[in-house]
C-alpha atoms as a PDB file:
ATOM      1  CA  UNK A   1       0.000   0.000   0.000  1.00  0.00           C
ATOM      2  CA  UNK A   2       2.506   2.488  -0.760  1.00  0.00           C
ATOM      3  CA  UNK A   3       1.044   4.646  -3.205  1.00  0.00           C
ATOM      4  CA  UNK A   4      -1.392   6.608  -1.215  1.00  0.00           C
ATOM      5  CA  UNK A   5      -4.521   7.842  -3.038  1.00  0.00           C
ATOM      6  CA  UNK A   6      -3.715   8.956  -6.399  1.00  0.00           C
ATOM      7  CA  UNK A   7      -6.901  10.626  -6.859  1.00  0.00           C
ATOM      8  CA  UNK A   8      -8.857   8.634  -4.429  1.00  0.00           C
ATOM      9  CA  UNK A   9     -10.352   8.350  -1.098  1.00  0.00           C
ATOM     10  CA  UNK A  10      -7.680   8.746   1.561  1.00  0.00           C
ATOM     11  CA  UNK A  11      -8.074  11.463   4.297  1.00  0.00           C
ATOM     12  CA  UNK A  12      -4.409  12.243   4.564  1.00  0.00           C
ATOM     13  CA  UNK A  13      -1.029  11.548   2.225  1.00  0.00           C
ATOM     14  CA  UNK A  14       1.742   9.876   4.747  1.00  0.00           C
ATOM     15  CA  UNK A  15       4.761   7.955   4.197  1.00  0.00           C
ATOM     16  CA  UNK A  16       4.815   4.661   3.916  1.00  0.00           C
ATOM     17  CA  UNK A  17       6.976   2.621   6.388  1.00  0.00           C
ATOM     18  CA  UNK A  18       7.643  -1.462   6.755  1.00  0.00           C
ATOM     19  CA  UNK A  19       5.407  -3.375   7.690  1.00  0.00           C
ATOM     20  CA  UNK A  20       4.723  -3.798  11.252  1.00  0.00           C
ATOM     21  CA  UNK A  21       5.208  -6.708  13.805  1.00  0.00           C
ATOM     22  CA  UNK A  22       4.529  -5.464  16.929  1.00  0.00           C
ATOM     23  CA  UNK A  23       1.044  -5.808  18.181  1.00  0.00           C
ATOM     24  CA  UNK A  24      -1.323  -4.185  20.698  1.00  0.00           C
ATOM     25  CA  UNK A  25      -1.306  -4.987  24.305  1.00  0.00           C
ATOM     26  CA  UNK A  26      -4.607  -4.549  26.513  1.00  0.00           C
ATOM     27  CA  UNK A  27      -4.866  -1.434  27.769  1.00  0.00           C
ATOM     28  CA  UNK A  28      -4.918  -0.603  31.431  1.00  0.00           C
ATOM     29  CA  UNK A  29      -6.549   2.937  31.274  1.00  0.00           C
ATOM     30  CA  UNK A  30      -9.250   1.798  29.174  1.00  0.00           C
ATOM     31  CA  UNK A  31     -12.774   2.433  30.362  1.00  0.00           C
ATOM     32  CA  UNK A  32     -14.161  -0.732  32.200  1.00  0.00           C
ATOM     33  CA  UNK A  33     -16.031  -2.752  29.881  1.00  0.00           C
ATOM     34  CA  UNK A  34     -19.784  -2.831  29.716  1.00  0.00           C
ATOM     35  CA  UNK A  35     -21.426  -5.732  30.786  1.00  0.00           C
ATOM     36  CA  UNK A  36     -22.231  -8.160  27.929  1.00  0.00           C
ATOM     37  CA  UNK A  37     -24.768 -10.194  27.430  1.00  0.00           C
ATOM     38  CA  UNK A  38     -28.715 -10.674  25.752  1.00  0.00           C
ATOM     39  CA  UNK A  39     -28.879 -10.308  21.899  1.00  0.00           C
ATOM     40  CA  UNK A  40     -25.518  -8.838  21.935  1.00  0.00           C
ATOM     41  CA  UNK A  41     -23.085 -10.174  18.626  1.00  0.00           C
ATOM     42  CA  UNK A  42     -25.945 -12.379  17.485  1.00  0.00           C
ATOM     43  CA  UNK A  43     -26.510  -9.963  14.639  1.00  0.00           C
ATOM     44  CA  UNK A  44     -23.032 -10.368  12.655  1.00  0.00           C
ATOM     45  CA  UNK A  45     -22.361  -8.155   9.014  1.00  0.00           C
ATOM     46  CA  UNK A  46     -22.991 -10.413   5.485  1.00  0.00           C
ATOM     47  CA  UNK A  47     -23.589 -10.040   2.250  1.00  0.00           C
ATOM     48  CA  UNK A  48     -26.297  -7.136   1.613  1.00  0.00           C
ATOM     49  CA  UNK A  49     -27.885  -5.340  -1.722  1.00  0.00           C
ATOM     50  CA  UNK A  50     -27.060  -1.668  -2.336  1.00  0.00           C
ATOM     51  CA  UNK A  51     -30.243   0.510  -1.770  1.00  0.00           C
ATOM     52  CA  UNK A  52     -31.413   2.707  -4.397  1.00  0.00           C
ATOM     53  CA  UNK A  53     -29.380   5.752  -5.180  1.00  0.00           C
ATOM     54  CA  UNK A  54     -31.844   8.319  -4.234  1.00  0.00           C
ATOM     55  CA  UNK A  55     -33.121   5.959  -1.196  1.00  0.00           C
ATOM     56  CA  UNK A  56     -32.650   8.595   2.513  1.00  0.00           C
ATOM     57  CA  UNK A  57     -31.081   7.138   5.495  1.00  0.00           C
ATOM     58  CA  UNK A  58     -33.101   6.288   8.282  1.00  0.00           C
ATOM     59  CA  UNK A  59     -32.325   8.079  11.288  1.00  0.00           C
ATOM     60  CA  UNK A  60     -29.519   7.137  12.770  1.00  0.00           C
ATOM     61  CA  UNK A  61     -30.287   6.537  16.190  1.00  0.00           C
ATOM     62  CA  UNK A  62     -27.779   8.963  18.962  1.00  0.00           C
ATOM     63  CA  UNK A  63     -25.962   6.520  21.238  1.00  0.00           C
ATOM     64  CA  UNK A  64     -24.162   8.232  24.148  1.00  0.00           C
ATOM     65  CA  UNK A  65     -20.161   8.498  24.135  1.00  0.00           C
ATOM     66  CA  UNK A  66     -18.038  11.105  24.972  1.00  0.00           C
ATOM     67  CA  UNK A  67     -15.566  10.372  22.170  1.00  0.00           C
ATOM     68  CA  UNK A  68     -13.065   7.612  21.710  1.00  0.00           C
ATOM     69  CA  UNK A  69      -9.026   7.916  21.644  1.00  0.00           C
ATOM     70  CA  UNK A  70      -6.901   5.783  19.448  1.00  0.00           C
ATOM     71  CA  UNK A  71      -3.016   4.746  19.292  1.00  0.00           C
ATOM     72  CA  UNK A  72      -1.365   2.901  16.506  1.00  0.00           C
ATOM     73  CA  UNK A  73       1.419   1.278  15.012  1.00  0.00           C
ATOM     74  CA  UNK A  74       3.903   2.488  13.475  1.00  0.00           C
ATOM     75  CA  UNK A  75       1.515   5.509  14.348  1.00  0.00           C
ATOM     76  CA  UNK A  76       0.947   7.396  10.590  1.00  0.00           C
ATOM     77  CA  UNK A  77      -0.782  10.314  12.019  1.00  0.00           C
ATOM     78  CA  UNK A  78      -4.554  11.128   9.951  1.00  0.00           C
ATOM     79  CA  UNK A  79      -7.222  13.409   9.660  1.00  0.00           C
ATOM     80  CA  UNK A  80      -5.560  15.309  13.272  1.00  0.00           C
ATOM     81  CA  UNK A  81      -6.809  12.891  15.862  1.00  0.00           C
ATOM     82  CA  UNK A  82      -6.559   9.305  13.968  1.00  0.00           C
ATOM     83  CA  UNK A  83      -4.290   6.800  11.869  1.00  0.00           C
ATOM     84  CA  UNK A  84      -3.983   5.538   8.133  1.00  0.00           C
ATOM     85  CA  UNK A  85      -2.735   1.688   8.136  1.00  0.00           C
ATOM     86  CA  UNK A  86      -1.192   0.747   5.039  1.00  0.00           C
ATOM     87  CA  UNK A  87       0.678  -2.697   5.531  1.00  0.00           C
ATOM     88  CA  UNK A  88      -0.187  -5.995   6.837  1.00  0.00           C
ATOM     89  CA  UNK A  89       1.218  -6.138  10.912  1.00  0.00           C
ATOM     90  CA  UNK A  90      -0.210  -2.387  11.024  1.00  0.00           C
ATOM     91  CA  UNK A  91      -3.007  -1.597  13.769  1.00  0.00           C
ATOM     92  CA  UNK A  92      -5.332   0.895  15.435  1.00  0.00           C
ATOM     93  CA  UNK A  93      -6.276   0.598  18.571  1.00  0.00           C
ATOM     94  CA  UNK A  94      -9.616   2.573  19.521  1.00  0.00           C
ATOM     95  CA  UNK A  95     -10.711   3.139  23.303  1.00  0.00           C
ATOM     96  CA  UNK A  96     -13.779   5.053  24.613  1.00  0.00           C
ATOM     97  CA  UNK A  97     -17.093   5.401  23.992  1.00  0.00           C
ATOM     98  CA  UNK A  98     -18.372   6.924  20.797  1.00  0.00           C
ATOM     99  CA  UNK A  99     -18.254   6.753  16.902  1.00  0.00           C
ATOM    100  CA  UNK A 100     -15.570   6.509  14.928  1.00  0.00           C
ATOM    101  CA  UNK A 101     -15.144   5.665  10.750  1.00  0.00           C
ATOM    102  CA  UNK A 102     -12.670   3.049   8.913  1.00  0.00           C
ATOM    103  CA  UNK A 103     -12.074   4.793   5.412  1.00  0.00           C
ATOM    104  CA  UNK A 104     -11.618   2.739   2.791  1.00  0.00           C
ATOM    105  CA  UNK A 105      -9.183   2.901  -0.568  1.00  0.00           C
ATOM    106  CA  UNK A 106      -8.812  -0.126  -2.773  1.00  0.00           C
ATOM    107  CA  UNK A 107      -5.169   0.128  -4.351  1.00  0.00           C
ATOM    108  CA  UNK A 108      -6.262  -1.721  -7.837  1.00  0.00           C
ATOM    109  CA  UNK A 109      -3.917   0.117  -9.742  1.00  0.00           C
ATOM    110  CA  UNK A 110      -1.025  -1.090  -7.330  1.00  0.00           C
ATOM    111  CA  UNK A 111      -1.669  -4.689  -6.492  1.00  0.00           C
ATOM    112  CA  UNK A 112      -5.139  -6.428  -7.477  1.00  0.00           C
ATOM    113  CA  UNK A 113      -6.308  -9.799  -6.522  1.00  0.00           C
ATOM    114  CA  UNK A 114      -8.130 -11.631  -4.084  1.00  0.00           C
ATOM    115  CA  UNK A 115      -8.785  -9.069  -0.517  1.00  0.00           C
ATOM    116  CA  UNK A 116      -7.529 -10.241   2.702  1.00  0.00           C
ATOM    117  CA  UNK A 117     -10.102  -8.608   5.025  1.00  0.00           C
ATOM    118  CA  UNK A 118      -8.898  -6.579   8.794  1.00  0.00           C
ATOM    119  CA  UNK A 119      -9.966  -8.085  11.478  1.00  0.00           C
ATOM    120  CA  UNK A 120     -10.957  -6.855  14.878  1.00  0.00           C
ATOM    121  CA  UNK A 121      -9.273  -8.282  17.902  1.00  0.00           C
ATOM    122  CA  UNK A 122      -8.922  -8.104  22.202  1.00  0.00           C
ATOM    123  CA  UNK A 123     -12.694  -6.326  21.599  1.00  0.00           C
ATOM    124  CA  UNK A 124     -13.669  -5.212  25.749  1.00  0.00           C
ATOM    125  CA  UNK A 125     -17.138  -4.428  25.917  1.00  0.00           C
ATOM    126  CA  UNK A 126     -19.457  -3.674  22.439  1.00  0.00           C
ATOM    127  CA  UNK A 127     -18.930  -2.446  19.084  1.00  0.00           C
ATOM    128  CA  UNK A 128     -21.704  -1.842  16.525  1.00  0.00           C
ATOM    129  CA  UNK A 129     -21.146  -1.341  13.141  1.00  0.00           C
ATOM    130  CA  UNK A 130     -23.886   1.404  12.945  1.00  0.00           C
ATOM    131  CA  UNK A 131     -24.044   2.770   9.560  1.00  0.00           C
ATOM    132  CA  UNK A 132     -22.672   3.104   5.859  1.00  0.00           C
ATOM    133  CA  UNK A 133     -21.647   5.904   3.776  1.00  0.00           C
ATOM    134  CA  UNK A 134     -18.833   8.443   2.049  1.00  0.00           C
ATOM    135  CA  UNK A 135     -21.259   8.944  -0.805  1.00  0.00           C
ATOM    136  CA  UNK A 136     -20.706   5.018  -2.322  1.00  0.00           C
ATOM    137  CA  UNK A 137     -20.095   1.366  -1.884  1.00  0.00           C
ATOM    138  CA  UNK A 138     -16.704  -0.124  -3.988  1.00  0.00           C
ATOM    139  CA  UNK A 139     -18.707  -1.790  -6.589  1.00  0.00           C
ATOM    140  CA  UNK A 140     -20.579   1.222  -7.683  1.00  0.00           C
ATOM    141  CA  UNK A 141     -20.202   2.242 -10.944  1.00  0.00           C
ATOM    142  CA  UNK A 142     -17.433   5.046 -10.931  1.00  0.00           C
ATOM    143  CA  UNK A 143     -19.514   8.685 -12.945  1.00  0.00           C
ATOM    144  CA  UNK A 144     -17.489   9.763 -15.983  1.00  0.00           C
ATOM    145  CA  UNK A 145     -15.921   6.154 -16.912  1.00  0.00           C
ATOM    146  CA  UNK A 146     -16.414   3.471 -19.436  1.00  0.00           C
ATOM    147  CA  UNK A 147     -18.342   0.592 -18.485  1.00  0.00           C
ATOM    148  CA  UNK A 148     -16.700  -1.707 -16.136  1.00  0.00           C
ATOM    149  CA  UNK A 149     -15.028   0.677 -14.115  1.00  0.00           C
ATOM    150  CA  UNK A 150     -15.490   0.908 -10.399  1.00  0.00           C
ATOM    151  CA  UNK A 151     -13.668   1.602  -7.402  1.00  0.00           C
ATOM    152  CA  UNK A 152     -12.910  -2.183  -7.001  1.00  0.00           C
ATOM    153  CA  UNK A 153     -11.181  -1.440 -10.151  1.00  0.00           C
ATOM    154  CA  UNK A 154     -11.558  -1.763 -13.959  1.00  0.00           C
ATOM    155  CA  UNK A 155     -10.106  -4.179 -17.185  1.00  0.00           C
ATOM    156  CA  UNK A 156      -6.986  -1.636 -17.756  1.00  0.00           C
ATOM    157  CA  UNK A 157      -5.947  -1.722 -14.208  1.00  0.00           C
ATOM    158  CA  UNK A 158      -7.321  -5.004 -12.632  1.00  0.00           C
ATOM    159  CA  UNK A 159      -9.913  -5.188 -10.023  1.00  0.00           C
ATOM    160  CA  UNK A 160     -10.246  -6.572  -6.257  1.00  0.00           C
ATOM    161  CA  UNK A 161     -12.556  -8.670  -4.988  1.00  0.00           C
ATOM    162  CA  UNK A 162     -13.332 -10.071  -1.988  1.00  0.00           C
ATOM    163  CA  UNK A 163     -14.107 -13.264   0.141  1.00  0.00           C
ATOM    164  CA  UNK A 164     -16.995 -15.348  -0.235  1.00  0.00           C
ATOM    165  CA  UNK A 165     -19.827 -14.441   2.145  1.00  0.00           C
ATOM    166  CA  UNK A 166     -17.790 -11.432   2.937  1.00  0.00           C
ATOM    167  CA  UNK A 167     -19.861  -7.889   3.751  1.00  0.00           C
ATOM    168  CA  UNK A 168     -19.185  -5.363   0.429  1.00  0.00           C
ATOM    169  CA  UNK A 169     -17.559  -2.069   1.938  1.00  0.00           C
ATOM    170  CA  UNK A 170     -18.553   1.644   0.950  1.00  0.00           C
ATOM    171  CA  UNK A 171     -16.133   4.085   1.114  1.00  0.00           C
ATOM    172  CA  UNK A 172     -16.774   5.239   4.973  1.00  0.00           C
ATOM    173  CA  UNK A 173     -17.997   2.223   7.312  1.00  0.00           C
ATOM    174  CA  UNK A 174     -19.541   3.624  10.691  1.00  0.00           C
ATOM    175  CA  UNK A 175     -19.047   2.367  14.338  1.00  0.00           C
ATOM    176  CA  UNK A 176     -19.907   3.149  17.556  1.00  0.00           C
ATOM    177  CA  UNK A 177     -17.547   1.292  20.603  1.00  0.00           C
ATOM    178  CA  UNK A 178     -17.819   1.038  24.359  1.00  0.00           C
ATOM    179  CA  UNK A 179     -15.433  -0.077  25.493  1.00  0.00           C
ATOM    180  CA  UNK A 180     -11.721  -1.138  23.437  1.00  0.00           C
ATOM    181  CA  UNK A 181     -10.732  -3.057  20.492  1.00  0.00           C
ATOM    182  CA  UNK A 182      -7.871  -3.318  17.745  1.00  0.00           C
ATOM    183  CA  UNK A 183      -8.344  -3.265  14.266  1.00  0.00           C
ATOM    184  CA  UNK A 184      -5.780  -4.882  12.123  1.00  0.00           C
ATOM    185  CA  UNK A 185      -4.715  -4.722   8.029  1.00  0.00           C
ATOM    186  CA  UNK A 186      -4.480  -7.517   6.699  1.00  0.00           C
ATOM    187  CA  UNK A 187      -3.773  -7.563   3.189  1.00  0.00           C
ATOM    188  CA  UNK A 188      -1.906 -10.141   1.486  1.00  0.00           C
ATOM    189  CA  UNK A 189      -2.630 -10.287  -2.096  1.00  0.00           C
ATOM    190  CA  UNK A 190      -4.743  -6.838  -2.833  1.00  0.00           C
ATOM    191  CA  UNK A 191      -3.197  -3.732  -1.780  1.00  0.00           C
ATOM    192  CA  UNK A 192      -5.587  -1.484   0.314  1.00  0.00           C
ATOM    193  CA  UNK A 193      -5.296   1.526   2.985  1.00  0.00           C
ATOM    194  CA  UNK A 194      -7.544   2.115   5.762  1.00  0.00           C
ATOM    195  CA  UNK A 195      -8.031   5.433   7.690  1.00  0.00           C
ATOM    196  CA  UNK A 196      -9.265   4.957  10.940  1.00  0.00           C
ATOM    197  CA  UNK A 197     -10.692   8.371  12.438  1.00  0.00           C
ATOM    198  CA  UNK A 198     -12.849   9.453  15.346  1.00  0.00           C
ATOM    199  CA  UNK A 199     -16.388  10.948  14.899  1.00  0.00           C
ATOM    200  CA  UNK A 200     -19.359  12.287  16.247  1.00  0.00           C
ATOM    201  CA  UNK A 201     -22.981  11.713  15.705  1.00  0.00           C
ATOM    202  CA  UNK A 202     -23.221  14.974  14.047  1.00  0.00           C
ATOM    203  CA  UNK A 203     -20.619  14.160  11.777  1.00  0.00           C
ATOM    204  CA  UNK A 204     -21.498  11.196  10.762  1.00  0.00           C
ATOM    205  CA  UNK A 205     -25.706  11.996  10.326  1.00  0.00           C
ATOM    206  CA  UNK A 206     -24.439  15.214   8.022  1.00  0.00           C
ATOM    207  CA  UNK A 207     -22.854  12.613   5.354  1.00  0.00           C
ATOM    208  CA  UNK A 208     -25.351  10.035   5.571  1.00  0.00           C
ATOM    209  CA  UNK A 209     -27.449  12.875   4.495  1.00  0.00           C
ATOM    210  CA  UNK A 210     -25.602  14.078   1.754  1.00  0.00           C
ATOM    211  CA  UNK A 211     -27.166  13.478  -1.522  1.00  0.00           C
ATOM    212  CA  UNK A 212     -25.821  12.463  -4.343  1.00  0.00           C
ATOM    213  CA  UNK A 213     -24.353  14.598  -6.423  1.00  0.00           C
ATOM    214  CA  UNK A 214     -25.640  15.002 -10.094  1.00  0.00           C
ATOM    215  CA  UNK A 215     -22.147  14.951 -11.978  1.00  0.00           C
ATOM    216  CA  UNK A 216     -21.136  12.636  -9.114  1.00  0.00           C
ATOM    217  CA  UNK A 217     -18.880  15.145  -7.918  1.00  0.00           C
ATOM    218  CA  UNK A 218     -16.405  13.791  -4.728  1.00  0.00           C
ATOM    219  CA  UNK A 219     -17.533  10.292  -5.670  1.00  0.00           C
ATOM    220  CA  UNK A 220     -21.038  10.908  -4.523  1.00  0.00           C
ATOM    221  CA  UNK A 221     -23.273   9.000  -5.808  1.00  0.00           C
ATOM    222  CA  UNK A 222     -25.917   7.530  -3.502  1.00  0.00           C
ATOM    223  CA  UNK A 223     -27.243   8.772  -0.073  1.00  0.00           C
ATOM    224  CA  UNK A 224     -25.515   6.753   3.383  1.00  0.00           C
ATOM    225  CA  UNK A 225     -27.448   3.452   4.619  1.00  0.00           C
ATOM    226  CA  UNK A 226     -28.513   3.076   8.920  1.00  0.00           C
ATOM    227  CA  UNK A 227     -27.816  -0.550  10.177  1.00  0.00           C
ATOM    228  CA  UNK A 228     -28.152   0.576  13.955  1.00  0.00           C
ATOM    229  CA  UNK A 229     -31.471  -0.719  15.383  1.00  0.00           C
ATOM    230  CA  UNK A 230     -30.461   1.445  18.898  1.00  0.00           C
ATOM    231  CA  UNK A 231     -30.468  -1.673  20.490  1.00  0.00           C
ATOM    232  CA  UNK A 232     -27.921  -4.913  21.466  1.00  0.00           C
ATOM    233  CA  UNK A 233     -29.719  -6.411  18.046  1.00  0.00           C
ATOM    234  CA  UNK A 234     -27.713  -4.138  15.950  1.00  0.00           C
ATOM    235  CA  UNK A 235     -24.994  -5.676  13.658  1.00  0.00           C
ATOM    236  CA  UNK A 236     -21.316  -6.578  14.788  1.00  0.00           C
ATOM    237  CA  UNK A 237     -18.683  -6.152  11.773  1.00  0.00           C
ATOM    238  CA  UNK A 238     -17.465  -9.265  10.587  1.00  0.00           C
ATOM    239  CA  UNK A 239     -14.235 -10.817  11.800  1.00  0.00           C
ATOM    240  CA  UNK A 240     -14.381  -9.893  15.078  1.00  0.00           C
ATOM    241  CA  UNK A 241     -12.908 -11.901  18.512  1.00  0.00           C
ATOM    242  CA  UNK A 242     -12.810 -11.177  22.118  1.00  0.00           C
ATOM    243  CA  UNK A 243      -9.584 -12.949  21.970  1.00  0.00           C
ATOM    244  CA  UNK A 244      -6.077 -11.741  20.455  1.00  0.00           C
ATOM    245  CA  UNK A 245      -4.805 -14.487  18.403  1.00  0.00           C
ATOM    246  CA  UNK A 246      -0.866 -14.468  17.541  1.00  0.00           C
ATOM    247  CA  UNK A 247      -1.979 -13.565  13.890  1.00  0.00           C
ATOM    248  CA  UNK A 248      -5.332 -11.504  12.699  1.00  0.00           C
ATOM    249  CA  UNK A 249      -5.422 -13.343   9.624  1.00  0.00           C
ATOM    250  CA  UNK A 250      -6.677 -16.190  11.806  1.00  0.00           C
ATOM    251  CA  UNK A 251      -9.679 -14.464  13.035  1.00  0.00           C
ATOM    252  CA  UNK A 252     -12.988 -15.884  11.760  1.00  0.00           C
ATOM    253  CA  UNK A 253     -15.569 -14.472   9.054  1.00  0.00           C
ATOM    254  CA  UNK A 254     -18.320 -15.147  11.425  1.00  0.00           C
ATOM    255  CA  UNK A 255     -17.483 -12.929  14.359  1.00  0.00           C
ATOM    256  CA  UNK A 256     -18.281 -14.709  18.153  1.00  0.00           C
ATOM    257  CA  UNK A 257     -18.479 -12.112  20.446  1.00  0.00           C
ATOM    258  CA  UNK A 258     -21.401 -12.796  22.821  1.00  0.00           C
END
């Protein structure tokens, strides 16, 4: 993932460093965890149809939080208060309670292929993954191109695709965490970046909100989608453990969190 953006979604251009080893360690100044328990993680991310362009958002319920923090490694800094990931062994740690977004960018044009997705690891407490946006998913049709040609890629460059039975991403995914958890890249054959970057509800309702634009200016071109019911039955993101394997890749599709 060394190239960084090139035109597309990224939130901040930083250099590019080896790839990681170290990994997180529980932290001791995070907030106790929330009791767990009920219908909690028996809602897990899968496969799901875009909604129509011009389809609103529901409201997306307010959950209370007073922000989250985040550390990394090797610590790239992003967007002022969070961290762009851009090899496999790199990680983001987020603590707190609040929202926060994972940005995506696809590097087709660098290395395409089969998509090793990140996993989520050491996870104290809950995490939802509350809502969708940044104006489109990856296999939307990119405005102003030939046929073929989305931000999974196109037949010049090559394309990315992803696991079976795995969840399609847009370009901003939306969470909301109480308590701690790591998020790790992962990538092994495709080349992909992630931004990781704290956010409030405010924040994220305004682009949810955002319509498309008619030229599909900024890569707009569909409203955000609300997958938080307000409750424990809202969706966990795939790939997702309480525990903290020796290596993410292990970490199962089917997240077991309960």
């Amino acid at each position: 993932a060394e190239r960084l953006g090139a035109g597309r979604d990224v939130a901040a251009a930083v250099t590019s460093s080896p790839a990681a080893t170290s990994r997180p360690a529980p932290s001791r100044s995070a907030p106790a965890a929330p009791p767990v328990g009920g219908t909690y993680g028996t809602a897990v991310d899968r496969p799901d149809i875009a909604p129509r362009p011009g389809a609103r958002p529901a409201p997306l319920p307010r959950r209370a939080g007073s922000g989250v923090t985040m550390t990394s490694f090797p610590g790239k800094v992003s967007g002022g208060d969070g961290y762009q990931i851009v090899h496999r062994g790199e990680w983001v740690t987020v603590r707190g309670t609040g929202y926060f977004t994972v940005r995506w960018d696809l590097m087709y044009g660098e290395r395409d292929g089969g998509l090793t997705m990140p996993s989520w690891t050491g996870l104290r407490g809950k995490l939802f993954h509350v809502a969708s946006g940044g104006g489109h998913r990856m296999d939307d049709a990119q405005p102003g191109t030939p046929s073929g040609h989305t931000w999974q890629g196109n037949p010049e460059e090559g394309s990315i695709t992803l696991p079976p039975g795995a969840q399609m991403m847009w370009r901003d995914e939306y969470f909301h965490l109480d308590g701690e958890v790591t998020v790790h890249l992962n990538e092994t054959d495709a080349d992909y970046n992630l931004d990781v970057l704290p956010m409030s509800w405010d924040s994220v309702t305004a682009d949810l909100d955002r319509p498309p634009a008619s030229d599909g200016a900024d890569g707009r071109v569909r409203y955000g989608f609300v997958r938080d019911t307000g409750d424990d039955r809202a969706p966990v993101p795939q790939y997702m453990t309480r525990e903290t394997p020796a290596d993410p890749l292990t970490v199962r599709q089917r997240s077991s969190v309960r």
